[in-house]
Protein backbone atom coordinates (compact mmCIF):
# COMPACT_ATOMS: atom_id res chain seq x y z
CA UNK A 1 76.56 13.56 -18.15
CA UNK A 2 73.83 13.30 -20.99
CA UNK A 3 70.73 15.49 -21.24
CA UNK A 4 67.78 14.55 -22.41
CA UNK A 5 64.78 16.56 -24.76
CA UNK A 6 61.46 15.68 -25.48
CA UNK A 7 60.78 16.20 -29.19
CA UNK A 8 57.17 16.63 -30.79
CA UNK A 9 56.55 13.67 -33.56
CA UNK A 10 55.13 15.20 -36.85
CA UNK A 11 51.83 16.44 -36.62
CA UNK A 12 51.70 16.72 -32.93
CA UNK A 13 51.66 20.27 -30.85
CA UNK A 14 55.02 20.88 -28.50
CA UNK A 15 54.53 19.49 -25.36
CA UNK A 16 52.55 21.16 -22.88
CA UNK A 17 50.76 23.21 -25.93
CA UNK A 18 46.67 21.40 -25.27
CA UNK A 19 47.48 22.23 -21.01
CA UNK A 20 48.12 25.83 -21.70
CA UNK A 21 44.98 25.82 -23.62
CA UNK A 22 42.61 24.26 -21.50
CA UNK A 23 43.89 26.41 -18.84
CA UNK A 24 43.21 29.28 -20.64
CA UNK A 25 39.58 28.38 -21.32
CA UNK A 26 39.11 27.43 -17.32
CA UNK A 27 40.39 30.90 -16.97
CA UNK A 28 37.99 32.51 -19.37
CA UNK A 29 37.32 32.64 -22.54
CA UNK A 30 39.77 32.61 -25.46
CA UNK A 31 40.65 35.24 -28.02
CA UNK A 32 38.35 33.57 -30.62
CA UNK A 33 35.83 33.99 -28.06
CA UNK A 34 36.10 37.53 -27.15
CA UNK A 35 36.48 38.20 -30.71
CA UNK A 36 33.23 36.63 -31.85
CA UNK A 37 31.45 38.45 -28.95
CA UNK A 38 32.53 41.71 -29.91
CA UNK A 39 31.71 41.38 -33.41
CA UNK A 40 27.99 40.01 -31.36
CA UNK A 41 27.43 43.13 -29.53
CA UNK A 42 29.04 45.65 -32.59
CA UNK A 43 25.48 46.08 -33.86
CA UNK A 44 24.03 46.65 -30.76
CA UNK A 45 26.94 49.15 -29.37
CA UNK A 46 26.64 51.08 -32.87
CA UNK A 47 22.59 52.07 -32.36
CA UNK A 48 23.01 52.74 -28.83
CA UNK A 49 26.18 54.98 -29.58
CA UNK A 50 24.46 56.79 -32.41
CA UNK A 51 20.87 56.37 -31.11
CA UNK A 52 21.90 57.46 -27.13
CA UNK A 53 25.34 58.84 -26.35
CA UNK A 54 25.38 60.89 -28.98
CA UNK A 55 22.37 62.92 -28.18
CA UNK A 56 23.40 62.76 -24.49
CA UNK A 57 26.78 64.24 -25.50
CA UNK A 58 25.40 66.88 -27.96
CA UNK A 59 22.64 67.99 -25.31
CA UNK A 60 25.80 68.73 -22.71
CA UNK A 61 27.96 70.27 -24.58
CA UNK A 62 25.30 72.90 -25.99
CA UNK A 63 23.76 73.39 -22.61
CA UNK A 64 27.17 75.55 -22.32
CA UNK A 65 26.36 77.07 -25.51
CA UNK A 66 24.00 80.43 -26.43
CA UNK A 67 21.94 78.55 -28.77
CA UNK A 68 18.42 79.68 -30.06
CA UNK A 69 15.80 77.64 -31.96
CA UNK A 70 16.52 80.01 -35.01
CA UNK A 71 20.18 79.10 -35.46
CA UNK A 72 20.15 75.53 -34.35
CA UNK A 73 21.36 74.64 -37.42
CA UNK A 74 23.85 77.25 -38.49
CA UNK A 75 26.18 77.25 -35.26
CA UNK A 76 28.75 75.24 -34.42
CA UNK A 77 29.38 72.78 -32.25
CA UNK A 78 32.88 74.16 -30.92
CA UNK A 79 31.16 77.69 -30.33
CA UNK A 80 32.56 79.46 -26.80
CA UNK A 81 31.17 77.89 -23.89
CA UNK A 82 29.32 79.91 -21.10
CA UNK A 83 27.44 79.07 -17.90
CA UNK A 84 24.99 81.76 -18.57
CA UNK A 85 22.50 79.15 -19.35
CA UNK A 86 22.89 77.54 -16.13
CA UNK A 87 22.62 81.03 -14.12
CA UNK A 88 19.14 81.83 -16.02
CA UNK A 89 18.04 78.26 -14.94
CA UNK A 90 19.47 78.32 -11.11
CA UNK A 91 18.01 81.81 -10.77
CA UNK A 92 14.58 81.40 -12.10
CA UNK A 93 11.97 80.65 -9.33
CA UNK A 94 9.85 78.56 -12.14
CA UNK A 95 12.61 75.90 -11.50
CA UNK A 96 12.26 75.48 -7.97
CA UNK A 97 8.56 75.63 -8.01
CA UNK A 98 8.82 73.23 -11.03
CA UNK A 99 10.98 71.00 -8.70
CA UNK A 100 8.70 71.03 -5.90
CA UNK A 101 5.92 69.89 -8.02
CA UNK A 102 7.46 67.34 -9.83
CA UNK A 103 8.36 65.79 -6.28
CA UNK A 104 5.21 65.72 -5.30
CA UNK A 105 4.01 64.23 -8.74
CA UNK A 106 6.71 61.34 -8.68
CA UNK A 107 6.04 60.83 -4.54
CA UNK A 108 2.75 60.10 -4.90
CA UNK A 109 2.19 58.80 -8.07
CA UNK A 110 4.88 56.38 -7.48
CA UNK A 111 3.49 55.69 -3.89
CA UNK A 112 -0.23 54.86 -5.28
CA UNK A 113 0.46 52.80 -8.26
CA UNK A 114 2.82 49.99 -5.91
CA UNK A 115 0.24 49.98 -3.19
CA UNK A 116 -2.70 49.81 -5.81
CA UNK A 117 -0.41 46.99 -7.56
CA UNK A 118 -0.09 45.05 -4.91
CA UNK A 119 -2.94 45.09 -3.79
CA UNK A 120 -4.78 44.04 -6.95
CA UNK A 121 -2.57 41.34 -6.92
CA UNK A 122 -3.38 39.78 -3.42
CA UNK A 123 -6.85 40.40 -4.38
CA UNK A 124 -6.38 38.32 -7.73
CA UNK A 125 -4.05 35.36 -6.05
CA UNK A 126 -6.30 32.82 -5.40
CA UNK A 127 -7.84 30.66 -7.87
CA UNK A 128 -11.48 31.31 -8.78
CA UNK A 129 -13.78 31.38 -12.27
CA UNK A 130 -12.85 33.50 -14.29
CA UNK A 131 -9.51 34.68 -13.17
CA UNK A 132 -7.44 34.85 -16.74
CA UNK A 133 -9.92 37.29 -17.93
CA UNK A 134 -9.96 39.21 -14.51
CA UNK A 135 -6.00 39.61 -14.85
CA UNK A 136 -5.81 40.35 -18.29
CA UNK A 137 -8.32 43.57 -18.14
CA UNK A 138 -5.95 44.85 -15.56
CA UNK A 139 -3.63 45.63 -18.33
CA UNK A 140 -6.18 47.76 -20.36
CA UNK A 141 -5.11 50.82 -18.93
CA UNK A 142 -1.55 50.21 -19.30
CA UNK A 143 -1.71 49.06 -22.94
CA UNK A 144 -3.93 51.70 -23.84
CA UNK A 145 -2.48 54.57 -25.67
CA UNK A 146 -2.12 57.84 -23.49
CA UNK A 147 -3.97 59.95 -25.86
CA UNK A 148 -7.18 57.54 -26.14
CA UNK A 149 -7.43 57.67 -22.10
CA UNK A 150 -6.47 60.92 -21.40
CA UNK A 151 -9.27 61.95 -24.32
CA UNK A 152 -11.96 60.17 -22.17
CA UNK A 153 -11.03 61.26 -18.54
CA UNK A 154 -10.94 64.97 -20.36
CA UNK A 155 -14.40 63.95 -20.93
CA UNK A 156 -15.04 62.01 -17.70
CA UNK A 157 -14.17 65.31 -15.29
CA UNK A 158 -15.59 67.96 -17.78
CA UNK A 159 -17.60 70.60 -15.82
CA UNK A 160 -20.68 70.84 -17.97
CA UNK A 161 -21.17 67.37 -19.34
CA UNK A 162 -18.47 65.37 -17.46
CA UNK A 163 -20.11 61.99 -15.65
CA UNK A 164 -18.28 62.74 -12.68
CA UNK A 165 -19.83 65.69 -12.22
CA UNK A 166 -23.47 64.97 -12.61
CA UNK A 167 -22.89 62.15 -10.81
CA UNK A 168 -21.51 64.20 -7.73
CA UNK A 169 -24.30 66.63 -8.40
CA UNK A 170 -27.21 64.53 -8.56
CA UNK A 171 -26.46 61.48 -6.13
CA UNK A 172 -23.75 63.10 -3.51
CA UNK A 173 -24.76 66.47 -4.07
CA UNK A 174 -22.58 68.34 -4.47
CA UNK A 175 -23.26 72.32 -5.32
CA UNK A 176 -21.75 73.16 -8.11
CA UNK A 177 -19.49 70.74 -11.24
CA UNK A 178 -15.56 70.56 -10.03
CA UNK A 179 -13.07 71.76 -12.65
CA UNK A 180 -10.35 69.13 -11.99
CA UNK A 181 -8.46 70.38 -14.53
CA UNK A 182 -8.57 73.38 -14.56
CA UNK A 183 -8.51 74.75 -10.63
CA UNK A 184 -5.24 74.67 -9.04
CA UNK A 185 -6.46 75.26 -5.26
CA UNK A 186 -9.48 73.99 -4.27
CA UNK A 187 -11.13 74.04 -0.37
CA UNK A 188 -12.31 71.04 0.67
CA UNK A 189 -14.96 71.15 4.11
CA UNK A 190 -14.11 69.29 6.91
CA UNK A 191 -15.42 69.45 10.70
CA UNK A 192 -16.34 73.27 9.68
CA UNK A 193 -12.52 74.09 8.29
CA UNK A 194 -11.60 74.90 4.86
CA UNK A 195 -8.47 72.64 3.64
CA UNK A 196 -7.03 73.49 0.87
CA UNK A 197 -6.89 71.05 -2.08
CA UNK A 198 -4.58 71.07 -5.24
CA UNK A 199 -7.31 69.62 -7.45
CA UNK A 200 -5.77 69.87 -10.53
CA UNK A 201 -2.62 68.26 -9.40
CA UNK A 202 -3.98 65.94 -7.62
CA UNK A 203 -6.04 64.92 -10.69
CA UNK A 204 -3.11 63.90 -12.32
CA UNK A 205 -1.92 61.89 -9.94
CA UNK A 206 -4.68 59.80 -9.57
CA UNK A 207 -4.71 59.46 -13.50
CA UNK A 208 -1.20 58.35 -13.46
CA UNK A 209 -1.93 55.81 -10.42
CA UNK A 210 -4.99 54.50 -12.71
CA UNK A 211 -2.88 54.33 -15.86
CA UNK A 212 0.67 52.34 -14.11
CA UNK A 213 -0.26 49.95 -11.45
CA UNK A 214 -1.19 47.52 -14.06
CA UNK A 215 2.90 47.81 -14.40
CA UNK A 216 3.02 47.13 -10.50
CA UNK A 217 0.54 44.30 -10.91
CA UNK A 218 2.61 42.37 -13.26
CA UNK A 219 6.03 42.51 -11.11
CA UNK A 220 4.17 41.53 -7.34
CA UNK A 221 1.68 39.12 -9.04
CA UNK A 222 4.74 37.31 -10.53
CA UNK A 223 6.82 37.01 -7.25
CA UNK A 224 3.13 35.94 -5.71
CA UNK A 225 3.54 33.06 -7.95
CA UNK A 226 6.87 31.78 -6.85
CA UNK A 227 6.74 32.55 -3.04
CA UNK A 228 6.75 28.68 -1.15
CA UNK A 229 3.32 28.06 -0.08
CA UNK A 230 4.73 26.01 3.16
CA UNK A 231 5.79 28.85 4.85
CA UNK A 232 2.74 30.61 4.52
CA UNK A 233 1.15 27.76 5.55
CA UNK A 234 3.69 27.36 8.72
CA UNK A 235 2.19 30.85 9.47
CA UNK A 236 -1.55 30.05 9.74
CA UNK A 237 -0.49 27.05 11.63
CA UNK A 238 1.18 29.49 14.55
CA UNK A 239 -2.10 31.55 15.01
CA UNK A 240 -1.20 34.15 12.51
CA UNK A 241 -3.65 36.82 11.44
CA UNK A 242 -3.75 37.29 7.71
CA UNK A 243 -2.46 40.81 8.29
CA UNK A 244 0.56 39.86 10.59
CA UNK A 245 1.42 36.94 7.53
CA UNK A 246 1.32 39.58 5.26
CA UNK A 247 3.60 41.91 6.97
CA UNK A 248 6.19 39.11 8.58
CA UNK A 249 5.85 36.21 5.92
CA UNK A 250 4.73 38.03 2.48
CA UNK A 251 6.17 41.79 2.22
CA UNK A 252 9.22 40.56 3.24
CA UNK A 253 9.76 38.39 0.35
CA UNK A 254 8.49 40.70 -2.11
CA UNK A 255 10.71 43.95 -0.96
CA UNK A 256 13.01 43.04 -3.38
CA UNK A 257 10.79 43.23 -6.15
CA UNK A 258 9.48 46.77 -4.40
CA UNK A 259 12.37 48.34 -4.80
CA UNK A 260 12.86 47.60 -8.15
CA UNK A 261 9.52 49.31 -9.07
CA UNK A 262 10.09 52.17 -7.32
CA UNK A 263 12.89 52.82 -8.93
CA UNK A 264 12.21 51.96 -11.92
CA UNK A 265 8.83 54.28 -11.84
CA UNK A 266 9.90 57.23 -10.06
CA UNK A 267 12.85 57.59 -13.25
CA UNK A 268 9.74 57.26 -15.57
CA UNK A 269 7.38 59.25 -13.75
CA UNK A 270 10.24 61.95 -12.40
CA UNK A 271 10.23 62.60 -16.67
CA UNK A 272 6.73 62.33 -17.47
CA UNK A 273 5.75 64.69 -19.85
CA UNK A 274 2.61 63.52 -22.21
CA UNK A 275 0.28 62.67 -19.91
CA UNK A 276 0.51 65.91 -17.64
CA UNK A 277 0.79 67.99 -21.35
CA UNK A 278 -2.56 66.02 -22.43
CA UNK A 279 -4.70 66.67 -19.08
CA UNK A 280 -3.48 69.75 -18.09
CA UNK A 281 -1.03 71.67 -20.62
CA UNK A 282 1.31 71.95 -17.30
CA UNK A 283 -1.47 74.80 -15.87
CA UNK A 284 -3.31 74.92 -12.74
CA UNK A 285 -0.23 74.06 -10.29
CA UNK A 286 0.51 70.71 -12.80
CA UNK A 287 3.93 72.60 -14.28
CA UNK A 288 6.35 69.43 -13.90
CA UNK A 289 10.08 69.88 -14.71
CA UNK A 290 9.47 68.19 -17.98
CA UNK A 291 7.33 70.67 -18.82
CA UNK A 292 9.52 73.71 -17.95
CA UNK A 293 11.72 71.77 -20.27
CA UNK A 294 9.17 72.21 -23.29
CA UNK A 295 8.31 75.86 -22.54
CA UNK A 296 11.98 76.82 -22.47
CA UNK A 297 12.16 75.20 -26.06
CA UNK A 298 9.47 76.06 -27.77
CA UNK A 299 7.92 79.10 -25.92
CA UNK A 300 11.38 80.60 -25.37
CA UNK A 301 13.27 79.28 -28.47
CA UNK A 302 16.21 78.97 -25.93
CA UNK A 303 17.33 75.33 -26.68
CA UNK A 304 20.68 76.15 -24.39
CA UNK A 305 18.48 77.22 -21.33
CA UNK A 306 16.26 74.04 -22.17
CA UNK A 307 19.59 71.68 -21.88
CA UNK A 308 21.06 73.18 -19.47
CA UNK A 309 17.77 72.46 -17.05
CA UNK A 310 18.20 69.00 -18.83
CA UNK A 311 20.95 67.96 -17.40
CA UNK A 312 20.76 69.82 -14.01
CA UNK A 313 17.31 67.29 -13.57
CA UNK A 314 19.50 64.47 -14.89
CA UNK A 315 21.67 65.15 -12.21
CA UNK A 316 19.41 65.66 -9.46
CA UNK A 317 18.09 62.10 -10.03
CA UNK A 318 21.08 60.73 -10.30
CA UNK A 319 21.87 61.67 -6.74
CA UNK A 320 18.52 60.90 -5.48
CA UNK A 321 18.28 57.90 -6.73
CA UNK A 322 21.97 57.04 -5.69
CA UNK A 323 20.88 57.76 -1.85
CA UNK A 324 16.80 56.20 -2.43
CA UNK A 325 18.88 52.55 -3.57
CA UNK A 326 20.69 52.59 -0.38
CA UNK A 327 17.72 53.75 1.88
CA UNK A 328 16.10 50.42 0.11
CA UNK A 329 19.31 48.28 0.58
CA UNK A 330 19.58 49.18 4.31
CA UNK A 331 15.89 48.48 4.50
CA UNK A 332 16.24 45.59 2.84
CA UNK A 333 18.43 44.14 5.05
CA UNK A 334 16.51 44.19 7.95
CA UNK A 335 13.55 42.20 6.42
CA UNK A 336 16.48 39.58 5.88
């Protein structure tokens, strides 16, 4: 009984040496692979770690901390941890009133700009002359630095020289100049009632409608561009009204794209700060989180009270936006 063994020749691998390779690389990819992306992304991983986690991780670990502006840079890291600062936050009724405005900020700020964004792009779908240059000026207010255009609507809603004002006085007549910035309740006539209006607040809202559907714009005017005209067409055909295609044929479609922007701008605008800090300083019923944030810093010099509200927000949208991406997933799926 003889046995028999397959030898390599010189120069050639061991048998069954090239099929473990290739099956490797159907697998995935090989070491020298993996190795050459890591060294790829090093760069990258290195500024986000310094640039992002870093911060994030110093910002927790001294919201359990009794740290003051004055010796930021004297105490340690490893000092005794407390929730103190978290009981000063939790108890404070500037927080919940802070909260409850910022809500309202991010609701309808968030709200107006998609509407506003999608309409402006229906409105700007069709061909016609002079389109390009139509489009493109609907990006001057995003583009535009925030302290040019907040300097100018300062101006615009001034109550002595403001255009708005003599405007309203001289061609709607109104009785006396509106100080949008500065009153946090006005009243507002209607059928003989007084309604109460947060004019200040409401201010701001518009301004941050004005300044980010542009943003909006871009997103629904780009998924206008792809959608199949033949189904749309199909539509018409069947006796549609333009308003049931839009609703049955067209929203569906872009819903995906919706939800993206809302998300995407309520995280921005649930941490505005500039804007709100350049209209209004955070007075007359505008005090957003963000700026409760700032006061506790600087006003307050208590830089462990100021992270510790930090990452409570943080937090707080975490969750909300955790339960708002399934709201739009479920929702989603019925358009489907």
């Amino acid at each position: 009984m003889s046995s028999t063994t397959t030898t390599a020749l010189p120069g050639q691998k061991p048998p069954g040496a090239r099929e473990r390779r290739l099956r490797r690389q159907r697998g995935g990819l090989t070491r020298r692979d993996q190795r050459d992306g890591l060294i790829l992304v090093a760069p990258t991983l290195l500024v986000v770690t310094v640039m992002v986690v870093l911060p994030l991780i110093w910002s927790f670990v001294i919201a359990f901390q009794k740290l003051r502006l004055i010796n930021i840079g004297s105490q340690s890291l490893f000092e005794a941890f407390t929730f103190e600062n978290f009981a000063l936050v939790l108890g404070s009724n500037q927080l919940w009133s802070s909260l409850w405005i910022t809500v309202v900020f991010t609701v309808g700020s968030v709200a107006g700009s998609v509407v506003l964004g999608i309409i402006a792009a229906l409105a700007l779908r069709r061909p016609f002359r002079g389109r390009t240059f139509v489009r493109a000026s609907m990006l001057l207010p995003y583009i535009a630095p925030v302290v040019a255009v907040t300097f100018v609507w300062r101006t615009m809603l001034n109550p002595s020289f403001g255009i708005v004002n003599t405007v309203g006085q001289d061609v709607l007549g109104w009785s006396e100049p509106i100080p949008f910035l500065t009153q946090a309740l006005g009243h507002f006539g209607l059928f003989g009632a007084e309604i109460p209006v947060p004019t200040a607040l409401l201010t701001v809202i518009l301004f941050q409608v004005w300044r980010f559907f542009p943003f909006a714009f871009l997103f629904i005017m780009a998924r206008l561009e792809a959608l199949p005209g033949e189904v749309e067409e199909a539509a018409l055909v069947d006796g549609t009204t333009p308003w049931q295609k839009f609703i049955h044929v067209v929203l569906p479609q872009l819903m995906p794209v919706i939800g993206v922007l809302v998300i995407l701008r309520t995280i921005w605008t649930f941490n505005e700060f500039d804007s709100v800090f350049l209209l209004t300083g955070g007075a007359a019923g505008t005090g957003v989180a963000s700026i409760r944030v700032y006061e506790l810093l600087t006003v307050q010099q208590n830089v462990g009270a100021a992270s510790a509200q930090s990452v409570i927000l943080a937090v707080l949208l975490i969750v909300a936006l955790g339960v708002y991406a399934a709201v739009l997933k479920k929702a989603g799926s019925r358009f489907e």
